[in-house]
Each structure stands twice: as structure tokens, then as C-alpha cells.
Protein backbone atom coordinates (compact mmCIF):
# COMPACT_ATOMS: atom_id res chain seq x y z
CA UNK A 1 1.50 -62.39 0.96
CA UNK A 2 -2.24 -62.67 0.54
CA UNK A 3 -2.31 -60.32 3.54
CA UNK A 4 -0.03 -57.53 1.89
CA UNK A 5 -1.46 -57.93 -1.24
CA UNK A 6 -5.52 -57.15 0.65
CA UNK A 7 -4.22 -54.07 1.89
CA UNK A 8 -2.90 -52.44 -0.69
CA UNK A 9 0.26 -50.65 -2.11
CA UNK A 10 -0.11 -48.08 -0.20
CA UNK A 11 -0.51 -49.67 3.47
CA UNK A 12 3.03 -50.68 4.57
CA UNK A 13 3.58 -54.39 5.48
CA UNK A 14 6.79 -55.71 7.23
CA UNK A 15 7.75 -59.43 7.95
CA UNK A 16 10.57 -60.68 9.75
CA UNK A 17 11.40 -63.33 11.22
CA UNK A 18 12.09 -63.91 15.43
CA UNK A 19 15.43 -64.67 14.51
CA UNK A 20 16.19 -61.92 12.18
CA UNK A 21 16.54 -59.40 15.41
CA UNK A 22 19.78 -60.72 17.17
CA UNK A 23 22.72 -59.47 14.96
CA UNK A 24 26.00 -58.14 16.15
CA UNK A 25 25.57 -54.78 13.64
CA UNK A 26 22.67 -53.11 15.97
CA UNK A 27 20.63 -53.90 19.24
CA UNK A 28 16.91 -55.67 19.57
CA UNK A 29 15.27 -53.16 20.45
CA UNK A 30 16.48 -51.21 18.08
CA UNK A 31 16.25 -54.41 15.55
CA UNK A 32 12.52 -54.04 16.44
CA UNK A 33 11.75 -50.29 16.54
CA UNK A 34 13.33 -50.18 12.73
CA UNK A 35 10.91 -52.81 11.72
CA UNK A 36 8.01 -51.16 13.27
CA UNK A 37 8.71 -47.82 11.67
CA UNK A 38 9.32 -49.18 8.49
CA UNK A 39 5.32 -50.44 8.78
CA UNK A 40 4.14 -46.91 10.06
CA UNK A 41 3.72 -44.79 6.90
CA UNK A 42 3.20 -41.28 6.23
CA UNK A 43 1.04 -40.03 3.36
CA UNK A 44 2.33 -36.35 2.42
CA UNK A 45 0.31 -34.43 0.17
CA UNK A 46 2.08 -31.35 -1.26
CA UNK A 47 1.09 -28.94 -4.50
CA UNK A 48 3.45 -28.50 -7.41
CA UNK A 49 3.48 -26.33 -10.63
CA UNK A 50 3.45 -28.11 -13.87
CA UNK A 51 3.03 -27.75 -17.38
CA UNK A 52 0.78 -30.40 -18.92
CA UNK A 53 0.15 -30.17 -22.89
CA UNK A 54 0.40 -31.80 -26.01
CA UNK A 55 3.66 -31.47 -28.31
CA UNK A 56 3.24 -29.76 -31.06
CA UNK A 57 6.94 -29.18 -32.21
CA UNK A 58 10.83 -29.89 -31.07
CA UNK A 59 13.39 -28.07 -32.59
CA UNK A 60 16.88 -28.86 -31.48
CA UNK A 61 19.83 -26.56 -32.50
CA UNK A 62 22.94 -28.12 -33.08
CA UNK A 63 26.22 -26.37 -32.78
CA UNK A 64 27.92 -26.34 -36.50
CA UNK A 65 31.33 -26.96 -34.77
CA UNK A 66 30.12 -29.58 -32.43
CA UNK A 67 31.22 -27.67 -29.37
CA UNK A 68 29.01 -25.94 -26.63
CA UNK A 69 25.68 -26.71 -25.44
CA UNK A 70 22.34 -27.76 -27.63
CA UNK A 71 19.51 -25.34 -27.63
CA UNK A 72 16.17 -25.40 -28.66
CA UNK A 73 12.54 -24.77 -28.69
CA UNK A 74 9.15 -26.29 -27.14
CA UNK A 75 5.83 -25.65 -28.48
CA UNK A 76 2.81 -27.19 -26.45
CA UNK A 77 -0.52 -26.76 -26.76
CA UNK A 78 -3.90 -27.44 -25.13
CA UNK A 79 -7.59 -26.76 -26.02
CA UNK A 80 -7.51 -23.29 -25.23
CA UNK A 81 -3.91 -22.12 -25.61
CA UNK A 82 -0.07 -22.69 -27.24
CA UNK A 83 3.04 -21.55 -25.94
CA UNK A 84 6.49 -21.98 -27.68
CA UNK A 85 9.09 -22.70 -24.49
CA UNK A 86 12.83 -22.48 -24.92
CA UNK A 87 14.94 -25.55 -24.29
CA UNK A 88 18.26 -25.94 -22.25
CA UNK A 89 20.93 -29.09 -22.20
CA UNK A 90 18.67 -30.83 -19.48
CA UNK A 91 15.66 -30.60 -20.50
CA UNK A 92 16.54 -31.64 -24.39
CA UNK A 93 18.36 -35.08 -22.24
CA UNK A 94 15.24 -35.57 -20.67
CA UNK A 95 12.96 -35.47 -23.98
CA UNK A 96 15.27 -37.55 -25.87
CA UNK A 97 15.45 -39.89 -22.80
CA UNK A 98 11.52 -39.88 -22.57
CA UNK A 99 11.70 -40.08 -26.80
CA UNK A 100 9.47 -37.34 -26.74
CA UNK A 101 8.07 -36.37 -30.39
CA UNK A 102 5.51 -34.80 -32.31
CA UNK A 103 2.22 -35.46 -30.75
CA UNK A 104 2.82 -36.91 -27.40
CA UNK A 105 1.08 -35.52 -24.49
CA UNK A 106 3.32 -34.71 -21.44
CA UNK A 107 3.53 -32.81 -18.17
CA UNK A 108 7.19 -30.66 -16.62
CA UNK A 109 7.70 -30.07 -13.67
CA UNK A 110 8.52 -26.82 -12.74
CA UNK A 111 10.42 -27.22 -10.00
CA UNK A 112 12.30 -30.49 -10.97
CA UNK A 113 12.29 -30.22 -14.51
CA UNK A 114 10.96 -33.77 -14.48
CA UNK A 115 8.62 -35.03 -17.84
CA UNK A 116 6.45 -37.47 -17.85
CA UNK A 117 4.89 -38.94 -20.94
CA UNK A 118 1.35 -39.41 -20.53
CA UNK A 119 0.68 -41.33 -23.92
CA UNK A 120 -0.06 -39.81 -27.74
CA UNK A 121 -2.78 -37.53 -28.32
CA UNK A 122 -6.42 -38.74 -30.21
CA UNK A 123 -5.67 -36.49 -32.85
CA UNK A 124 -2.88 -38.18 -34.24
CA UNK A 125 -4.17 -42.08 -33.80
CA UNK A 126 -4.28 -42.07 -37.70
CA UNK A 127 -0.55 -41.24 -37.82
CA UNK A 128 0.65 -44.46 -38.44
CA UNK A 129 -0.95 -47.74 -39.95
CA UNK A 130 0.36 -50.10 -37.22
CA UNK A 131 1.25 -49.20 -33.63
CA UNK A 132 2.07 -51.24 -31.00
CA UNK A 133 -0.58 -52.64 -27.76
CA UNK A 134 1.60 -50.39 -25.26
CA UNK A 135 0.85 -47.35 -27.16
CA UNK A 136 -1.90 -45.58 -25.34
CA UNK A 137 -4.23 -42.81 -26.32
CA UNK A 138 -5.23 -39.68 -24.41
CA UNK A 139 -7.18 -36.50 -24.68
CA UNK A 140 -5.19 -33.47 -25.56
CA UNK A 141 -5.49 -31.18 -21.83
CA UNK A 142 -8.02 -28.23 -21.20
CA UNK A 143 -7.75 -25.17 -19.81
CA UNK A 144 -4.08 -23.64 -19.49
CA UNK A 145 -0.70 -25.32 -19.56
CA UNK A 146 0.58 -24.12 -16.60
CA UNK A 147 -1.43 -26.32 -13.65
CA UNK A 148 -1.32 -26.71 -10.07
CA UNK A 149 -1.55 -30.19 -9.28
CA UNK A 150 -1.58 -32.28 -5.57
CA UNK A 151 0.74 -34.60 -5.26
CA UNK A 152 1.03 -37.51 -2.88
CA UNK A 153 3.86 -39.60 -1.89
CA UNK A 154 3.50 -42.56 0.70
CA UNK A 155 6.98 -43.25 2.89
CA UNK A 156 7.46 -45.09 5.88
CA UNK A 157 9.04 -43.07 9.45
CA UNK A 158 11.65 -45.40 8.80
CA UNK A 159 12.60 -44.13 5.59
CA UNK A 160 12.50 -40.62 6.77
CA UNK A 161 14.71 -41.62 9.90
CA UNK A 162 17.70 -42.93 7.59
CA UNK A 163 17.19 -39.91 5.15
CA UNK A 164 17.97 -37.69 7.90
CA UNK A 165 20.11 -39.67 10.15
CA UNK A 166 23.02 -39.03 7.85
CA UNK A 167 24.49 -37.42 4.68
CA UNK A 168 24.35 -40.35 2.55
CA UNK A 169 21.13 -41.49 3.88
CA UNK A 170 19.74 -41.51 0.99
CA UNK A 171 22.30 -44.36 -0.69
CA UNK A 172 21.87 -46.06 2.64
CA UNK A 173 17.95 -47.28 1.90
CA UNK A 174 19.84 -49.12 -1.20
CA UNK A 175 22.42 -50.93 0.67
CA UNK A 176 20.77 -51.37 3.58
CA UNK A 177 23.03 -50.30 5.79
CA UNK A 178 21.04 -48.27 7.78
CA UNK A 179 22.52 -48.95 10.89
CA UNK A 180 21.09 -47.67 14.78
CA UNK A 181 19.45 -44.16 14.29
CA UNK A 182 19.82 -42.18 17.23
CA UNK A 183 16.50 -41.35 19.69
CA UNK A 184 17.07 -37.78 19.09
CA UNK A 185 16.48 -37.75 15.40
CA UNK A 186 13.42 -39.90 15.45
CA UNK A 187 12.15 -37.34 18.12
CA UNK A 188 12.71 -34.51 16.12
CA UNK A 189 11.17 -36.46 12.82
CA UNK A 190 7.86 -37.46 14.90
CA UNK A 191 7.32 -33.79 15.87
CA UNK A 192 7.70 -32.72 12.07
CA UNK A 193 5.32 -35.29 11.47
CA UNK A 194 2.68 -34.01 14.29
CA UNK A 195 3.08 -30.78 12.99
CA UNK A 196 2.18 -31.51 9.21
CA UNK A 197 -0.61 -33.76 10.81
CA UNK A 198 -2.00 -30.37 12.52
CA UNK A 199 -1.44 -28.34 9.50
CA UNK A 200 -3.07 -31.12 6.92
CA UNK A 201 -0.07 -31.25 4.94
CA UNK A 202 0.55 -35.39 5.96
CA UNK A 203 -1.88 -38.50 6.74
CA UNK A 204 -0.57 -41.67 9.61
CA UNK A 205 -0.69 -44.31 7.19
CA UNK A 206 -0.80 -47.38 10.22
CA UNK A 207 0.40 -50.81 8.60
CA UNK A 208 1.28 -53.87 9.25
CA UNK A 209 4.25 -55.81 11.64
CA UNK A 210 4.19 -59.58 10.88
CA UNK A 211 6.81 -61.36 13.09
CA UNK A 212 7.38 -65.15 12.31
CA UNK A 213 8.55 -67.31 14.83
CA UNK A 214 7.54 -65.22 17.90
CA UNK A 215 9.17 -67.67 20.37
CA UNK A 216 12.39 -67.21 18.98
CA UNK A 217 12.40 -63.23 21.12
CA UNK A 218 13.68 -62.85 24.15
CA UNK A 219 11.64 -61.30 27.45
CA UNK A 220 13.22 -58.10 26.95
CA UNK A 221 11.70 -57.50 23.32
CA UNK A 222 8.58 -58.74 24.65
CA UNK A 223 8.56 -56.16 27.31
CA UNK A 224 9.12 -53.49 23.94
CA UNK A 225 6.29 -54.81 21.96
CA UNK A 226 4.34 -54.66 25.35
CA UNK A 227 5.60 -50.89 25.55
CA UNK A 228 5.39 -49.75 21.50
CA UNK A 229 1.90 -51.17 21.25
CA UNK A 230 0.56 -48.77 23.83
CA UNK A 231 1.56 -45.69 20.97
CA UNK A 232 -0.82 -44.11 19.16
CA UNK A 233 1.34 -44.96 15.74
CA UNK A 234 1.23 -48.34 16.73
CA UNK A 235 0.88 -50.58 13.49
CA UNK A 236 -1.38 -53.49 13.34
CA UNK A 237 0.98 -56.79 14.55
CA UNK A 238 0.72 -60.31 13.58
CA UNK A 239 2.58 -62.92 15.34
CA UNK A 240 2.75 -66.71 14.52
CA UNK A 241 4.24 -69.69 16.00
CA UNK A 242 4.04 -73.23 15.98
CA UNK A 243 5.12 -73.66 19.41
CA UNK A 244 2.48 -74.89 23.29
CA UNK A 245 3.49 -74.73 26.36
CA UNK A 246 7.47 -73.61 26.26
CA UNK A 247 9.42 -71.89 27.76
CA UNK A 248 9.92 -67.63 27.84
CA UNK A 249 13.45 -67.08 26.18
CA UNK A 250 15.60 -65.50 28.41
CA UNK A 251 13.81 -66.79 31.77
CA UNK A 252 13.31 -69.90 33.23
CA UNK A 253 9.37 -69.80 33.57
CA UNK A 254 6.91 -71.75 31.11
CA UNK A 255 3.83 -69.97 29.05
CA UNK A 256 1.56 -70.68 26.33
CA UNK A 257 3.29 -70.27 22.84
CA UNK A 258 6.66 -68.94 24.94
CA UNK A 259 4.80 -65.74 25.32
CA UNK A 260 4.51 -63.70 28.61
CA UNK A 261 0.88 -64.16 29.71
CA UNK A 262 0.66 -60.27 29.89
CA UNK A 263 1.37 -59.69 26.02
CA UNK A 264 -0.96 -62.89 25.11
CA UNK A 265 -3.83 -60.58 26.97
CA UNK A 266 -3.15 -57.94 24.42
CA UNK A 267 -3.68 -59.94 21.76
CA UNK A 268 -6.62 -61.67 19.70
CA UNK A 269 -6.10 -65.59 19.12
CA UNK A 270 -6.67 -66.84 15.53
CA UNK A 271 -8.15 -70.42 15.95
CA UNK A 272 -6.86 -72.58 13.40
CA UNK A 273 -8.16 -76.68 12.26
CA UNK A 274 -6.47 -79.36 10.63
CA UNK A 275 -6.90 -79.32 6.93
CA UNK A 276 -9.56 -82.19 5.88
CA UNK A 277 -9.00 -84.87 3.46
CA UNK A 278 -10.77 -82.67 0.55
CA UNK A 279 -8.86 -79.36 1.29
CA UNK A 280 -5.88 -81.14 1.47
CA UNK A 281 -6.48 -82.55 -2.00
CA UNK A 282 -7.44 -79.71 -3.31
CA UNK A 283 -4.24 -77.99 -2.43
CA UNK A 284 -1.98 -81.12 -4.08
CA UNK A 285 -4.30 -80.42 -6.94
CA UNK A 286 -3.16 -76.71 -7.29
CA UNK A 287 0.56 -77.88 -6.80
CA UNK A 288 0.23 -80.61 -9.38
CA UNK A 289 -0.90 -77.52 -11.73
CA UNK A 290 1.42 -75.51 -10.67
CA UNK A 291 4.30 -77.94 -11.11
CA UNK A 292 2.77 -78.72 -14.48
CA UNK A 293 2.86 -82.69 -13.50
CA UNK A 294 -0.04 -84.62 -15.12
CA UNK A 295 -1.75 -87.50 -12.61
CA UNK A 296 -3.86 -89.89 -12.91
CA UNK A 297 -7.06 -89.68 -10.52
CA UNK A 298 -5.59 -92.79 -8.52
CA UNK A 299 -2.48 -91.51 -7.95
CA UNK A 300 -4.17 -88.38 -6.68
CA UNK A 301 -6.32 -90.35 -4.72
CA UNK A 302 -2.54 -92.08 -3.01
CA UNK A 303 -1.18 -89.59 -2.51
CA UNK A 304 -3.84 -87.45 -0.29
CA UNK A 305 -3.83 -90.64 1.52
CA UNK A 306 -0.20 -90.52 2.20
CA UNK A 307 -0.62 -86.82 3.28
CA UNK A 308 -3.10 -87.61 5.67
CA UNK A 309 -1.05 -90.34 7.25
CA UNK A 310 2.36 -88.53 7.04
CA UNK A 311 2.25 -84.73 6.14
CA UNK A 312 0.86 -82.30 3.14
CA UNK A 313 4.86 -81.51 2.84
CA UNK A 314 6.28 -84.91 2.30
CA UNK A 315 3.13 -85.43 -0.45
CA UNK A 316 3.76 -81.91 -2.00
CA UNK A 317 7.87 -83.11 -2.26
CA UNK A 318 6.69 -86.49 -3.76
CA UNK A 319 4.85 -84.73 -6.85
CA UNK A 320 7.43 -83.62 -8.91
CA UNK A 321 9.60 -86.72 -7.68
CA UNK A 322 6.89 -88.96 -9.01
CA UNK A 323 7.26 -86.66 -12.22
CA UNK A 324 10.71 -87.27 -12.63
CA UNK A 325 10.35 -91.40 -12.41
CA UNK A 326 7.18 -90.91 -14.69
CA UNK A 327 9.53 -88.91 -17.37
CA UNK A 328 12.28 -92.39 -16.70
CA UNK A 329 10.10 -94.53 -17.58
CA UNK A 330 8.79 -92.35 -20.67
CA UNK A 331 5.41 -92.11 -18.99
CA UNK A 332 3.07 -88.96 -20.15
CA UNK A 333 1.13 -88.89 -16.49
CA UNK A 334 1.86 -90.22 -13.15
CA UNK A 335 0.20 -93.40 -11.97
CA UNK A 336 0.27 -95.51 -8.68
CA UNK A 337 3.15 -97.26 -9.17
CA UNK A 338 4.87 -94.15 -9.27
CA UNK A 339 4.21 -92.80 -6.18
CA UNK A 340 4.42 -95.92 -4.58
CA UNK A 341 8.64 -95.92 -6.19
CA UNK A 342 9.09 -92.54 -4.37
CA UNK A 343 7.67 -93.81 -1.20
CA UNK A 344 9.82 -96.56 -1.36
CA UNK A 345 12.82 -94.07 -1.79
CA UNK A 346 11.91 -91.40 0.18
CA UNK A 347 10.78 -91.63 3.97
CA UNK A 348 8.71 -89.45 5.73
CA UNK A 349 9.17 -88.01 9.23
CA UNK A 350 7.53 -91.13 11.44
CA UNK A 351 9.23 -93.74 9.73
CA UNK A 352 12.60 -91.95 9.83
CA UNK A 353 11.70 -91.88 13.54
CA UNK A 354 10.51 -95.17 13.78
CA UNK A 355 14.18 -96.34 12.24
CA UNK A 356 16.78 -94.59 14.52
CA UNK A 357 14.68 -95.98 17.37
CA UNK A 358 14.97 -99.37 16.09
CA UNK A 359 18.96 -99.35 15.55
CA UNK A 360 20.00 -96.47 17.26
CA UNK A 361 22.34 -98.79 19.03
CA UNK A 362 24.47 -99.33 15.68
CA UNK A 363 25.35 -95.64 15.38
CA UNK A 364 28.82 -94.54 16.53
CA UNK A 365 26.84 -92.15 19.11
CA UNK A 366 23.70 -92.16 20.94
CA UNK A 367 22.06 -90.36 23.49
CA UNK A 368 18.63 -91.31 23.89
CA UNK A 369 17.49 -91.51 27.44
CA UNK A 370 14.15 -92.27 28.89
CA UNK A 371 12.08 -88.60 28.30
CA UNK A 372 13.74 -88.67 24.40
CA UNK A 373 12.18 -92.13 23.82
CA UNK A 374 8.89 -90.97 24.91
CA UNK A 375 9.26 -87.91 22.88
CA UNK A 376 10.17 -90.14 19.75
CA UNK A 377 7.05 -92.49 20.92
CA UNK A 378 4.88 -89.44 20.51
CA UNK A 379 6.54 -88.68 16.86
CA UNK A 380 5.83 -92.08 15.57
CA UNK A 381 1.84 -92.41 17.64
């Protein structure tokens, strides 16, 4: 999140998870070429018409009978120049939708017939005694109505693919069911986009893949990323994992992370530390604030303690527990003897450990041999 929200709105930024790619509805490669198109975007900048003034007057024309269609009658204005415009059924739906009056500054356009409500004009801030804080003031436009203006839209290649994939493909970014896009159509969509590249109509917008849980792929999407990386439109890509030395999916040979050694060459290793005793306090801090749970400083103090020993998890799950026995008791902030009735009632990971060991031969099934009880040794160390 912190990532995606650094870049920008503009920079596309996918996450999925390893898992997330084996479905029954569409292949993994395909899985994975969706996800990296949808972090490839495409920044097309195109000039409209529009007509950009301030409202001077709506008249509407009502038929007496009630039947046929409303007319009417637009005059805008700007520093220069005004212009009385007549009105058809659409466009009087779109200023009543807009609630267009008397004042307003707005822009149509031309070739959509779309309005857009910039905000009320300076001149008429003395209108009305009292106006409300979304109410926002602008200077009444220069120059001529009619304007040509640059407009630029961001999508991703993925969009574009399931616009033009299909009829409906429109409806289909909605649901989501997008489905496999055939090679052809993504062919014929990256030359469009090379040629508005060459003719400076569109921008490569390159983004950002984050893929969770990297072990969970197999050695033939490996062998893709190895492949799609090499691409000029290659977005950035992020992969994390909590995994060492395991072994590749889908082979039988061990590597650091369950990564082939020849994508691990591509990439650039983040080092990462354990959190120390005053980081990891400060972050229960923020979660007590969060979780709007009042504690005492020796409680605090406990429960980094029990972090350290056990794991910043269990301590963060034991905050609003505490809270709850503190609000029992008809306490107004945690103390020790708080977290020290949660500890009681809930275990952590090593002790949980260090129990099944100790009766595991009381359960109705058990199959523990030598190499699990020095994994479960290596839990509890």
C-alpha cells in the first residue's frame, strides 16, 4: 500500500498473490500475462472541442399538453463574449442532473455532450448569505467559449485487451469476467500502441507487478517471468516470500527462496532485520491508538516483552483482548494483570508446540516421527 500510494494514481500497481494464478477458468501463463498488462499503462493524450463559460440564463420550455420533448435555451458568457445556445432533451437531463443554475461556471463537450460543473462564478459569491464548505468559487473564463482543450486518460493494455477482445468488453471490466484474450488481439493492440507512441498521440506508463508468495509458482511461470521481463514494456516486479532453502514447485531440485537460481540473478535482494525491542513497541503503540485501547506504561512495557519472546502478532491479538477483560472488570485502561489474564487464556505458537509434544500420545492420531520432532524442537528453541 505505502508502495502504490508513492507512485501515484497514475502509475499502475498490481498485487496478487502466488496462489491466485492456478484456477480452472484460464491458464498461468495467461493468469500472469493479464496481471502484467493490467500494471503496463498507457497515457493517451487526445484534443477535444468544448465550450467552457459561465451561465448566465436557462430557459426550459414546457409542452402545455405535457406531451413531446422539452426545449430550451443556453446563454453563456465569458470575459470577452455571450452566446445564447439552444437546448435539446439531453442536454436539459444533463443540466438538471448536474443542477446547473444561474451563475455556475461549466464546460460541454462537443462531441459527447458531457457538462461538467466547475464551481460558481466570483461574481455571484454575494448571492446568498450562507453557503455551504463544498461550494467552490472560480473565475468566470477568458477569451472565447468555444476551446480546444488536451485531454489525457491513463488505462492499462489490459483494459484495452478486454475492450476489444469482445462486444461486451466493456461490461466485462465490471464483472470481471474477462476471461483468456487471444495472442492475436493483444498483437494487434501493441502495434496500435507503437504506432500512437511514434506519432506522440500515447505515453508507456511502466508500473508495478507485486506477487506475494512467490514460492507458491510453478517452474513453468518462472520460465514466463524469466521470458516477459526481457520486454521492453516490462513493469517494475516485486516478489516476496518468507520461504530458505525449498524446493522449485513443479521439480524435484532445491533453491534459495524456491526460486530458479537463473531468475534470482535477475533480481535485486532487499535485506531485511529483525524489528528491535523499541520499533517493535512503537508499532504496539500505533495499534493501541489505532484500536483506541488505553494502557498503562507497564502493561506496554509486558507486552513488548511478550512480543519479543513470542511474536509482534500474538502481542498485537492480545491488545484488544486485554481491552475486552479491562471493559469486564469496568476498568478505564489496561494494566498488568490484564495482559497477564489473556496470556493465561491464549497461547502463543511455542507453547502450543511445546504442548502437543508433551501429550501427543493422548490424541486419537499421531504421526510424529524422528525429522518432525526435530522440526518441533526448532519451533519451541
Amino acid at each position: 500500500m505505502g508502495v502504490a500510494q508513492g507512485l501515484g494514481e497514475d502509475t499502475p500497481f498490481t498485487t496478487i498473490a502466488g496462489s491466485e494464478i492456478f484456477s480452472l477458468e484460464m491458464s498461468k501463463t495467461e493468469a500472469l500475462t493479464q496481471a502484467f498488462r493490467r500494471s503496463i499503462g498507457v497515457r493517451i493524450m487526445e484534443e477535444t472541442e468544448i465550450i467552457e463559460g459561465e451561465v448566465v440564463e436557462i430557459e426550459i420550455d414546457r409542452p402545455a399538453g405535457g406531451g413531446g420533448e422539452k426545449t430550451g435555451k443556453l446563454t453563456l458568457k465569458s470575459t470577452e463574449m455571450e452566446t445564447v445556445y439552444d437546448l435539446g432533451a439531453k442536454m436539459i437531463e444533463s443540466l438538471t442532473k448536474e443542477k446547473v443554475s444561474a451563475g455556475d461556471v461549466i464546460t460541454i463537450d462537443k462531441a459527447s455532450g458531457r457538462i461538467n460543473r466547475l464551481g460558481r462564478s466570483f461574481t455571484r459569491s454575494r448571492d446568498y448569505d450562507a453557503m455551504g464548505p463544498q461550494t467552490r468559487f472560480v473565475q468566470c473564463p477568458d477569451g472565447e467559449l468555444q476551446k480546444r482543450k488536451e485531454v489525457v486518460h491513463v488505462v492499462s493494455l489490459h483494459e484495452i485487451d478486454v475492450i476489444n477482445s469482445r462486444q461486451q468488453g466493456f461490461l466485462a471490466l465490471f464483472s470481471g469476467d474477462t476471461g483468456e484474450i487471444k495472442s492475436e488481439v493483444r498483437e494487434q493492440i501493441d502495434g496500435k500502441v507503437a504506432e500512437w507512441r511514434e506519432e506522440g498521440k500515447a505515453t508507456i506508463v511502466p508500473g508495478v507487478l507485486f506477487i506475494d508468495e512467490v514460492h507458491m509458482l510453478d517452474i513453468e511461470c518462472f520460465s514466463w517471468l524469466n521470458r516477459a521481463l526481457e520486454s521492453d514494456l516490462a513493469p517494475v516486479l516485486i516478489i516476496a516470500t518468507n520461504r530458505g532453502i525449498t524446493r522449485i514447485r513443479g521439480t524435484n531440485y532445491k533453491s534459495p527462496h524456491g526460486i530458479p537460481i537463473d531468475l534470482l540473478d535477475r533480481l535485486l535482494i532487499i535485506t531485511t532485520s529483525p524489528y528491535s525491542d523499541k520499533d517493535i513497541r512503537k508499532i504496539l503503540d500505533i495499534r493501541c491508538e489505532e484500536e483506541d485501547v488505553e494502557m498503562s506504561d507497564d502493561a506496554r512495557d509486558l507486552l513488548t516483552r511478550i512480543a519479543v519472546e513470542t511474536s509482534l502478532r500474538y502481542a498485537m491479538h492480545m491488545i484488544m483482548a486485554a481491552s475486552l477483560v479491562c471493559t469486564k472488570r469496568r476498568g478505564t485502561e489496561v494494566e498488568i494483570d490484564d495482559i497477564k489474564r489473556v496470556y493465561s487464556l491464549f497461547i502463543d505458537l511455542k507453547r502450543s508446540t511445546n504442548f502437543l509434544m508433551e501429550y501427543q500420545q493422548e490424541y486419537m492420531f499421531n504421526e510424529l516421527d524422528d525429522d518432525d520432532e526435530e522440526e518441533a524442537d526448532m519451533v519451541t528453541s
